[in-house]
N, C-alpha and C. Protein backbone atom coordinates (compact mmCIF):
# COMPACT_ATOMS: atom_id res chain seq x y z
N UNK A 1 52.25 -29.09 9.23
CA UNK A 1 52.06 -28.35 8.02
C UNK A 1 50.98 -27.29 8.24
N UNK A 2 50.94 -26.05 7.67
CA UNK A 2 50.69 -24.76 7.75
C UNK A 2 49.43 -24.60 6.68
N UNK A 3 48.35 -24.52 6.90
CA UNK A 3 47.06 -24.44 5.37
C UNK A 3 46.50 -23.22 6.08
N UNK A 4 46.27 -22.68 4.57
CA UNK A 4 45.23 -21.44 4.26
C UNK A 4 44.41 -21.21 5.43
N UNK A 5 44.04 -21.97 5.92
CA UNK A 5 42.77 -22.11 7.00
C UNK A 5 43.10 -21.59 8.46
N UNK A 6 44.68 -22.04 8.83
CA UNK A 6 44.72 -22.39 9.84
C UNK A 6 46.22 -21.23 10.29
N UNK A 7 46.36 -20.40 9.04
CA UNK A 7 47.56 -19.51 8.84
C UNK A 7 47.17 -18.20 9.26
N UNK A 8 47.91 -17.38 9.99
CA UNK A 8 47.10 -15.56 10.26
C UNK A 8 47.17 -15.02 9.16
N UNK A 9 45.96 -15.29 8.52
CA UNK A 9 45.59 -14.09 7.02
C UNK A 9 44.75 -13.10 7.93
N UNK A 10 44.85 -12.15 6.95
CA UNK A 10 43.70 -11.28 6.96
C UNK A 10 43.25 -10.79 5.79
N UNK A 11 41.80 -10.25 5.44
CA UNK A 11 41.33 -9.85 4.07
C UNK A 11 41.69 -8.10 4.86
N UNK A 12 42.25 -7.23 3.70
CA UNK A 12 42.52 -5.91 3.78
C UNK A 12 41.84 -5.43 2.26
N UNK A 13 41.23 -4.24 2.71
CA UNK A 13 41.47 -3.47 1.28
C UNK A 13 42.38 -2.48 1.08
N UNK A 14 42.63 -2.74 0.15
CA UNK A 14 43.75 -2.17 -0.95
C UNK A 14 43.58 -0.63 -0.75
N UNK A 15 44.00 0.47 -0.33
CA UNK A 15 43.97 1.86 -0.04
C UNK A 15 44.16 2.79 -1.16
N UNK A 16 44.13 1.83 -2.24
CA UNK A 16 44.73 2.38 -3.44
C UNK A 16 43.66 2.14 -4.46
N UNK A 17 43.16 1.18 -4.48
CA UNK A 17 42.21 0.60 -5.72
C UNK A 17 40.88 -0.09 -5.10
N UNK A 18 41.16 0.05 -3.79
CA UNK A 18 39.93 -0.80 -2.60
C UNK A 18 39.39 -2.35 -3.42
N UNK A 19 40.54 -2.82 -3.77
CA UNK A 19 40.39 -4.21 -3.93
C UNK A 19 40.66 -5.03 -2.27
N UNK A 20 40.12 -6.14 -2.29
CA UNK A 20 39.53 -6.43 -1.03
C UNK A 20 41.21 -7.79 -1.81
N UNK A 21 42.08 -7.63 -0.23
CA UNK A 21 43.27 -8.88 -0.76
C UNK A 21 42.95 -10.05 0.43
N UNK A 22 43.76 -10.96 0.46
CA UNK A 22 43.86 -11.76 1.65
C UNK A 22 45.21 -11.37 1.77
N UNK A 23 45.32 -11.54 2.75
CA UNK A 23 47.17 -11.50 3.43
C UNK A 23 47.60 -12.29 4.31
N UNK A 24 49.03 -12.74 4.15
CA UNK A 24 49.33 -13.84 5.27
C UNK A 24 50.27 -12.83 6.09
N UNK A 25 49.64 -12.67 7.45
CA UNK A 25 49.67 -11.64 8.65
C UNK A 25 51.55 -12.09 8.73
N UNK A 26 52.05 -13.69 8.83
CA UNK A 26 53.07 -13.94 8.89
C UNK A 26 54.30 -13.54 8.26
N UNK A 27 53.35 -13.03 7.41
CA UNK A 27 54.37 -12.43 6.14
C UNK A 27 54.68 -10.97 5.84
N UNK A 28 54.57 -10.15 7.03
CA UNK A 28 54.23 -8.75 6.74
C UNK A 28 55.60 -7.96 6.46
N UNK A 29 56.62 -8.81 7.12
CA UNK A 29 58.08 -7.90 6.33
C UNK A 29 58.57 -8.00 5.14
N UNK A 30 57.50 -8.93 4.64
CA UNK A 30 57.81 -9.04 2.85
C UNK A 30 57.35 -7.77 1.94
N UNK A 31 56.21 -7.14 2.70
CA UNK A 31 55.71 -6.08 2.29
C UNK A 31 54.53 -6.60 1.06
N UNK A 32 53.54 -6.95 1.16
CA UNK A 32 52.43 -7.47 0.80
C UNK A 32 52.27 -6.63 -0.52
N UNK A 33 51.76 -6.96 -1.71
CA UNK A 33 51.35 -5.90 -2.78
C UNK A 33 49.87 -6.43 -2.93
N UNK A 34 48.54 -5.31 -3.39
CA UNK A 34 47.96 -5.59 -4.07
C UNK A 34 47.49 -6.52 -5.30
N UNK A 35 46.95 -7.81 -5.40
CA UNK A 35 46.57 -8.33 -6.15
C UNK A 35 46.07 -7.49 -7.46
N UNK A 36 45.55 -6.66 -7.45
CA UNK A 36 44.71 -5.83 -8.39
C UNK A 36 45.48 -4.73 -9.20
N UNK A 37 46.12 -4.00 -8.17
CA UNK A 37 47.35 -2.73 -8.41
C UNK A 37 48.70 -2.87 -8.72
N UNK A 38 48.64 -3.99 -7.52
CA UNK A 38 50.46 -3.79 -7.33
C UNK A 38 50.88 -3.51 -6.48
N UNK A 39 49.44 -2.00 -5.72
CA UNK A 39 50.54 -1.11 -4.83
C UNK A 39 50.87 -1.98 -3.69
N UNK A 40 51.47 -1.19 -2.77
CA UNK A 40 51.70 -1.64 -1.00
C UNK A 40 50.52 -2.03 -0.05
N UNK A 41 50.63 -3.00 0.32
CA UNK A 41 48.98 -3.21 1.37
C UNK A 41 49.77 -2.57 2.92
N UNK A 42 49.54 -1.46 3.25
CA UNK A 42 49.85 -1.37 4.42
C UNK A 42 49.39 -1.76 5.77
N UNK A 43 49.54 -2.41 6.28
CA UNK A 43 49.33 -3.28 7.44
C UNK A 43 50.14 -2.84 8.82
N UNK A 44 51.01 -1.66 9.00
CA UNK A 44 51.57 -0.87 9.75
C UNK A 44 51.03 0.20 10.11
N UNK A 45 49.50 0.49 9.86
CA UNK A 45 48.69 1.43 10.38
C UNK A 45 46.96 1.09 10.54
N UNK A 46 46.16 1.96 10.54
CA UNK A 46 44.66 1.37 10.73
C UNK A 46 44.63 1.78 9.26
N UNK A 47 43.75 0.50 8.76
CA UNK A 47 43.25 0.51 7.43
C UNK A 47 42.07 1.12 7.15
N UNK A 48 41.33 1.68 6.00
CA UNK A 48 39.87 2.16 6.32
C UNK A 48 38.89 0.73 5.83
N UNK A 49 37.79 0.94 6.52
CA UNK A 49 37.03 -0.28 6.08
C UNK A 49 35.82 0.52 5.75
N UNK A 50 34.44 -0.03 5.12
CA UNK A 50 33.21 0.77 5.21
C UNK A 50 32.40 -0.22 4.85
N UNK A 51 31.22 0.15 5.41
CA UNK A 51 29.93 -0.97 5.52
C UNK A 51 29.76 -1.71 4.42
N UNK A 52 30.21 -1.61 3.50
CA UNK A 52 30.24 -2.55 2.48
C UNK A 52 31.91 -4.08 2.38
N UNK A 53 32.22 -3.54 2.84
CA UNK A 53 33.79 -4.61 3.47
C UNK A 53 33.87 -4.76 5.03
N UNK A 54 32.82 -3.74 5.68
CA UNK A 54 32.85 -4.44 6.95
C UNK A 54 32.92 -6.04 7.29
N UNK A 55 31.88 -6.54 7.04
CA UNK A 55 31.94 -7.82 7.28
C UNK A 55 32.93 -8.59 6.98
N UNK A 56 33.10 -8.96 5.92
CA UNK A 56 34.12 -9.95 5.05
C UNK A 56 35.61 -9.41 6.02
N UNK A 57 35.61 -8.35 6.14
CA UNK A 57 37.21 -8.24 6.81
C UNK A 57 36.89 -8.50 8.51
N UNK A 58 35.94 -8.59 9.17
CA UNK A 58 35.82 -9.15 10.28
C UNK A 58 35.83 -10.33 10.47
N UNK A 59 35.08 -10.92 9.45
CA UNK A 59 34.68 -12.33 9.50
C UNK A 59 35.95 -13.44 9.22
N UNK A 60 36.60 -12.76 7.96
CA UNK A 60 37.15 -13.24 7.07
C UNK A 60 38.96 -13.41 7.85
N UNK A 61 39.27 -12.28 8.68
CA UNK A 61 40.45 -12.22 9.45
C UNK A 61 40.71 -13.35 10.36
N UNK A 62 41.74 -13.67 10.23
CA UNK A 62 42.13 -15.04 11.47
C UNK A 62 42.92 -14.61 12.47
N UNK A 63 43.22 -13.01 12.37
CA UNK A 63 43.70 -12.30 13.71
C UNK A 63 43.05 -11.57 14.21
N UNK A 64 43.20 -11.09 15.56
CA UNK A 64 42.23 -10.11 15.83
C UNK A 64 42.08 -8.72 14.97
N UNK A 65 40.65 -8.21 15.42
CA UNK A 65 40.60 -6.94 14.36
C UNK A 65 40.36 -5.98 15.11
N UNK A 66 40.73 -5.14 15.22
CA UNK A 66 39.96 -4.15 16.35
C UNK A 66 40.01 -3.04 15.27
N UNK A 67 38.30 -2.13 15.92
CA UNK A 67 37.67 -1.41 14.41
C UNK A 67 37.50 -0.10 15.42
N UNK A 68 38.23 1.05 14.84
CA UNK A 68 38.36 2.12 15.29
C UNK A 68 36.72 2.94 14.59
N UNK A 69 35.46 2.93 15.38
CA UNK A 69 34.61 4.07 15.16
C UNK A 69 34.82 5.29 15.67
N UNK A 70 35.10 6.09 14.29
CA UNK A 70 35.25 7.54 14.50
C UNK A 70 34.62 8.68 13.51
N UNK A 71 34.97 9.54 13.42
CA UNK A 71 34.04 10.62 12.29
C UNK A 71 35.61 11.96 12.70
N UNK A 72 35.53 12.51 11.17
CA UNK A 72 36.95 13.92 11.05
C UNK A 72 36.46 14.58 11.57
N UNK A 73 35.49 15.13 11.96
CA UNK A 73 35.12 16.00 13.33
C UNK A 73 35.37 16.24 14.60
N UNK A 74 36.08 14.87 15.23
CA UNK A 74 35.87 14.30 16.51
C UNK A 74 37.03 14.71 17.29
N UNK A 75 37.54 15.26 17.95
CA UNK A 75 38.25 16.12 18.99
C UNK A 75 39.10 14.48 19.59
N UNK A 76 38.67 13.90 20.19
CA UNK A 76 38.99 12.76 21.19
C UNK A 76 39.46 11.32 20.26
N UNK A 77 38.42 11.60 19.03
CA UNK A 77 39.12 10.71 17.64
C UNK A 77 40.36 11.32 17.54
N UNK A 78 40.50 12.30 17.18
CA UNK A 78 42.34 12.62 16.50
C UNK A 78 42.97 12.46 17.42
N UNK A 79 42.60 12.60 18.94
CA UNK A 79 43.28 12.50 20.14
C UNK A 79 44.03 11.35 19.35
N UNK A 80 43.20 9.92 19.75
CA UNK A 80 43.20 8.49 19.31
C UNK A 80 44.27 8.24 18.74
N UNK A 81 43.92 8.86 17.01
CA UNK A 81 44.62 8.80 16.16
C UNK A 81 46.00 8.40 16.38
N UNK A 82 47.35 8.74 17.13
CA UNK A 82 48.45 8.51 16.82
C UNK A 82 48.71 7.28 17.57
N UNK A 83 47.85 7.43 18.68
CA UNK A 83 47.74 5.93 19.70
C UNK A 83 47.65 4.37 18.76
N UNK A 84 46.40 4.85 17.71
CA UNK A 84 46.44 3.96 16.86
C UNK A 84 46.95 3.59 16.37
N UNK A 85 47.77 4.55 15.87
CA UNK A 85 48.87 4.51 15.03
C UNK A 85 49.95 3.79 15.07
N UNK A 86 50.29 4.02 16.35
CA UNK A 86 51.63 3.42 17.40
C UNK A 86 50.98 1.94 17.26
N UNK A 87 49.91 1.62 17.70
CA UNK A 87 49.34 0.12 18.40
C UNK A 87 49.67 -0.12 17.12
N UNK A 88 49.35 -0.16 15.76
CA UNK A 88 48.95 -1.18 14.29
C UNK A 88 50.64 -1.33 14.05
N UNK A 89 51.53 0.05 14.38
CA UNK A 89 53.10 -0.18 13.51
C UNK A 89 53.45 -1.29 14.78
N UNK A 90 53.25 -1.11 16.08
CA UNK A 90 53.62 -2.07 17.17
C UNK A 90 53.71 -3.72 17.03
N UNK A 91 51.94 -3.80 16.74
CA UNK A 91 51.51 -4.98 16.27
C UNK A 91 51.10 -5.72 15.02
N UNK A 92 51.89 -4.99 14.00
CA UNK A 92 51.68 -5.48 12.56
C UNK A 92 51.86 -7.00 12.44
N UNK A 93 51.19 -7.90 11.96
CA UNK A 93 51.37 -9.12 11.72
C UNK A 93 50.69 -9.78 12.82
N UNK A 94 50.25 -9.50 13.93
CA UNK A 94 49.70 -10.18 14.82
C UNK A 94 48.15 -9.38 14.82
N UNK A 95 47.95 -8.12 14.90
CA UNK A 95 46.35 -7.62 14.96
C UNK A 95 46.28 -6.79 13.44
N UNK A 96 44.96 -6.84 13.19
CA UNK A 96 44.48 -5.65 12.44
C UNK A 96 43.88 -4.64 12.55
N UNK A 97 44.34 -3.62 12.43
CA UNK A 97 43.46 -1.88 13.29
C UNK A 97 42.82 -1.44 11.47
N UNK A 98 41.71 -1.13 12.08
CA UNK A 98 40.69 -0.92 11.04
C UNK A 98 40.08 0.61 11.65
N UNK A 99 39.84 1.30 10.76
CA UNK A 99 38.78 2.25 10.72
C UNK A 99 37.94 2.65 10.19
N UNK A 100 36.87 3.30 10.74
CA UNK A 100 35.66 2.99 10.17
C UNK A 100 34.63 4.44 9.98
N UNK A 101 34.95 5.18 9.18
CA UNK A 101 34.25 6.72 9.57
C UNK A 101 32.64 6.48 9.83
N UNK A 102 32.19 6.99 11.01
CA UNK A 102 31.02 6.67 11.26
C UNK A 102 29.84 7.42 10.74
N UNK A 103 30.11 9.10 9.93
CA UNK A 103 29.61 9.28 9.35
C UNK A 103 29.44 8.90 7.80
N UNK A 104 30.47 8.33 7.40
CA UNK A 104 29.94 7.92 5.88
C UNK A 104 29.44 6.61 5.56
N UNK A 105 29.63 5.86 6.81
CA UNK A 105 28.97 4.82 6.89
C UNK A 105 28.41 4.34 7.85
N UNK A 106 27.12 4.67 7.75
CA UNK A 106 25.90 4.66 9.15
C UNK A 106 25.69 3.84 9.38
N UNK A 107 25.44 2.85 8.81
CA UNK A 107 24.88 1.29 8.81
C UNK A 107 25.50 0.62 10.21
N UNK A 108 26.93 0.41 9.77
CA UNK A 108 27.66 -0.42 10.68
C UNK A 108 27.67 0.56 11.80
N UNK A 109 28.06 1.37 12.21
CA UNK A 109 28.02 2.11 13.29
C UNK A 109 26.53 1.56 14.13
N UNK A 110 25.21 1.81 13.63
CA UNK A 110 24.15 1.41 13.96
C UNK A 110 23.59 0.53 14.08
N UNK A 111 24.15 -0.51 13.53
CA UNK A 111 24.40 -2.06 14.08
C UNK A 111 24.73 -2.61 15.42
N UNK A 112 26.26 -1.57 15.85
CA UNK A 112 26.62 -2.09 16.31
C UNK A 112 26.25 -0.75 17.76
N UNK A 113 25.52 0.01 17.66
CA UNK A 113 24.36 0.54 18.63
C UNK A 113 25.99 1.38 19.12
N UNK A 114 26.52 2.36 18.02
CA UNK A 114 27.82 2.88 18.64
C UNK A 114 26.76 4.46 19.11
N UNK A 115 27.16 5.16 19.84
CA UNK A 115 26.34 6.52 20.90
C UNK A 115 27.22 7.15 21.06
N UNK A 116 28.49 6.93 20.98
CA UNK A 116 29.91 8.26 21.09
C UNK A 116 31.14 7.48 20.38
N UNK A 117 31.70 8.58 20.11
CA UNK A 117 33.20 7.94 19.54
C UNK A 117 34.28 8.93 20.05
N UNK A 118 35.33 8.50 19.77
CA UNK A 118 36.07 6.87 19.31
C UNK A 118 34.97 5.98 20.22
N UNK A 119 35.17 4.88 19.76
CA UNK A 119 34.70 3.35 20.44
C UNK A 119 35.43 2.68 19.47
N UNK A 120 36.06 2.10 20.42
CA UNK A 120 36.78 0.59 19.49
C UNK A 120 36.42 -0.59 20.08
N UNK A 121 36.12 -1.61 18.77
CA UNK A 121 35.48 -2.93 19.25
C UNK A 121 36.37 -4.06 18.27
N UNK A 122 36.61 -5.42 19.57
CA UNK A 122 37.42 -6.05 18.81
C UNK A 122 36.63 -6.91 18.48
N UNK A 123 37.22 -7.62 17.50
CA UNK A 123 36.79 -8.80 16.58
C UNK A 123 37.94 -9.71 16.83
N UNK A 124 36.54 -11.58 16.79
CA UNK A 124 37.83 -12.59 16.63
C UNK A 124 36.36 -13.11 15.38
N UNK A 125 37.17 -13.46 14.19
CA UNK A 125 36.48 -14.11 13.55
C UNK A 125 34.71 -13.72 13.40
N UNK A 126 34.57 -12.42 13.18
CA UNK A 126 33.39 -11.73 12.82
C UNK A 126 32.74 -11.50 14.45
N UNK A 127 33.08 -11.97 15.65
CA UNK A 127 32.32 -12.08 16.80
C UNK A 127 32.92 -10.84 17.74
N UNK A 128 32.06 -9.99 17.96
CA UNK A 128 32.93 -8.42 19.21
C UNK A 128 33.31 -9.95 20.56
N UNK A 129 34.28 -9.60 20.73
CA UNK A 129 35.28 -9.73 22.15
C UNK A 129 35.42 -8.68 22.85
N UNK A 130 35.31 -7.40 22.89
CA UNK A 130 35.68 -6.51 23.48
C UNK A 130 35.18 -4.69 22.88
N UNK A 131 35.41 -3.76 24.15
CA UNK A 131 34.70 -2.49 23.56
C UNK A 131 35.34 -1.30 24.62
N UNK A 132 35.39 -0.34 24.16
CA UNK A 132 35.97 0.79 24.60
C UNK A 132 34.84 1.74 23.63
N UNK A 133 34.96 2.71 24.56
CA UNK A 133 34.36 3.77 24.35
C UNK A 133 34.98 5.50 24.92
N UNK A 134 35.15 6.17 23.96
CA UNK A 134 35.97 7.46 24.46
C UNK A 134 37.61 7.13 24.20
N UNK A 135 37.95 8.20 24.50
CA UNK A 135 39.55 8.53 24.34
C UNK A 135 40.34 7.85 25.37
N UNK A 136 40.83 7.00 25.47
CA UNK A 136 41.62 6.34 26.35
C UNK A 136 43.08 6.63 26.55
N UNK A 137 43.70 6.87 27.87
CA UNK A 137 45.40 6.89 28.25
C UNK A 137 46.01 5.61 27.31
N UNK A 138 47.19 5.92 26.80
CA UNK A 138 48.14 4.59 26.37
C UNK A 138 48.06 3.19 27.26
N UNK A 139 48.26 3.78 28.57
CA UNK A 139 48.40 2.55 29.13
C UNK A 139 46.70 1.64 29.38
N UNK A 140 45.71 2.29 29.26
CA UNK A 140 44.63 1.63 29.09
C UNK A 140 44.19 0.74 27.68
N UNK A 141 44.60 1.81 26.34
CA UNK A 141 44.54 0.90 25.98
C UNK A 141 45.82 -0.43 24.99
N UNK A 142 46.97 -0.17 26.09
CA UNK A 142 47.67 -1.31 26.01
C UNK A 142 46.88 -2.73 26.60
N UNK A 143 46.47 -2.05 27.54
CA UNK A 143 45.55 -2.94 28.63
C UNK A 143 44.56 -4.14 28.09
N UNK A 144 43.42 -3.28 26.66
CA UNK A 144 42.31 -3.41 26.51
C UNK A 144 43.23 -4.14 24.99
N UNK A 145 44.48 -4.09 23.91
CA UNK A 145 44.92 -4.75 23.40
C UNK A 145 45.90 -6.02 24.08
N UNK A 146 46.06 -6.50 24.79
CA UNK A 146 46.75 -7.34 24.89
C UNK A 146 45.63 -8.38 25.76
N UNK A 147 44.39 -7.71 26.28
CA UNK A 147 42.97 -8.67 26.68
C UNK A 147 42.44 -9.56 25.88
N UNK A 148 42.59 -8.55 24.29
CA UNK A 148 41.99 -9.77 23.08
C UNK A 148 42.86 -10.51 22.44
């Protein structure tokens, strides 16, 4: 038997109303709605997170999380961007791709002692497993997702 505890949820916020949901990762072709809204929880791309839901969605996830630090400025970020893109529709239901603008939210960035971006760092259960830094080839970071 299958409990809350021991099931791939993840806490997402809501992109719509930034209500903070849980989700059962198992369940992602049902198409998840908002507790709060209604709307769609999309889980087929990187979600935004910010130092105030950082935690709880690291901590709180029972799949891996990997947290895209970047800022709309960033040349080698948008590079990223579709890579990401590809990895979250790839691996929906098994990882969570998060992003995290590093200028509007300094805190976490500086926590986590980030010095260039992109840097992506994974999460198992609030703890980094892993780190990249800079714009990476596909096949690297197929490499650096299928490590965590």
């Amino acid at each position: 038997m299958t409990t809350a505890s021991t099931r791939s949820t993840a806490t997402v916020a809501c992109l719509f109303c930034g209500t903070l949901n849980r989700v059962d990762m198992e369940r992602v072709a049902d198409r998840p709605k908002c507790g709060n809204c209604g709307k769609p929880i999309l889980l087929d791309r990187p979600n935004a997170i910010s130092d105030a839901t950082f935690d709880q969605v690291t901590r709180d996830t029972m799949v891996p999380v990997v947290v895209d630090f970047y800022a709309d400025w960033c040349g080698p970020c948008k590079i990223m961007a579709p890579l990401l893109d590809d990895a979250a529709h790839k691996r929906a239901g098994t990882l969570l791709m998060a992003k995290l603008d590093t200028d509007r939210n300094p805190l976490t960035g500086q926590r986590f002692g980030i010095r260039g971006i992109p840097t992506l760092i994974a999460f198992r259960k609030g703890e980094e497993v892993g780190r990249r830094v800079g714009a990476v080839p596909p096949a690297e970071l197929e490499a650096f997702l299928n490590s965590i």
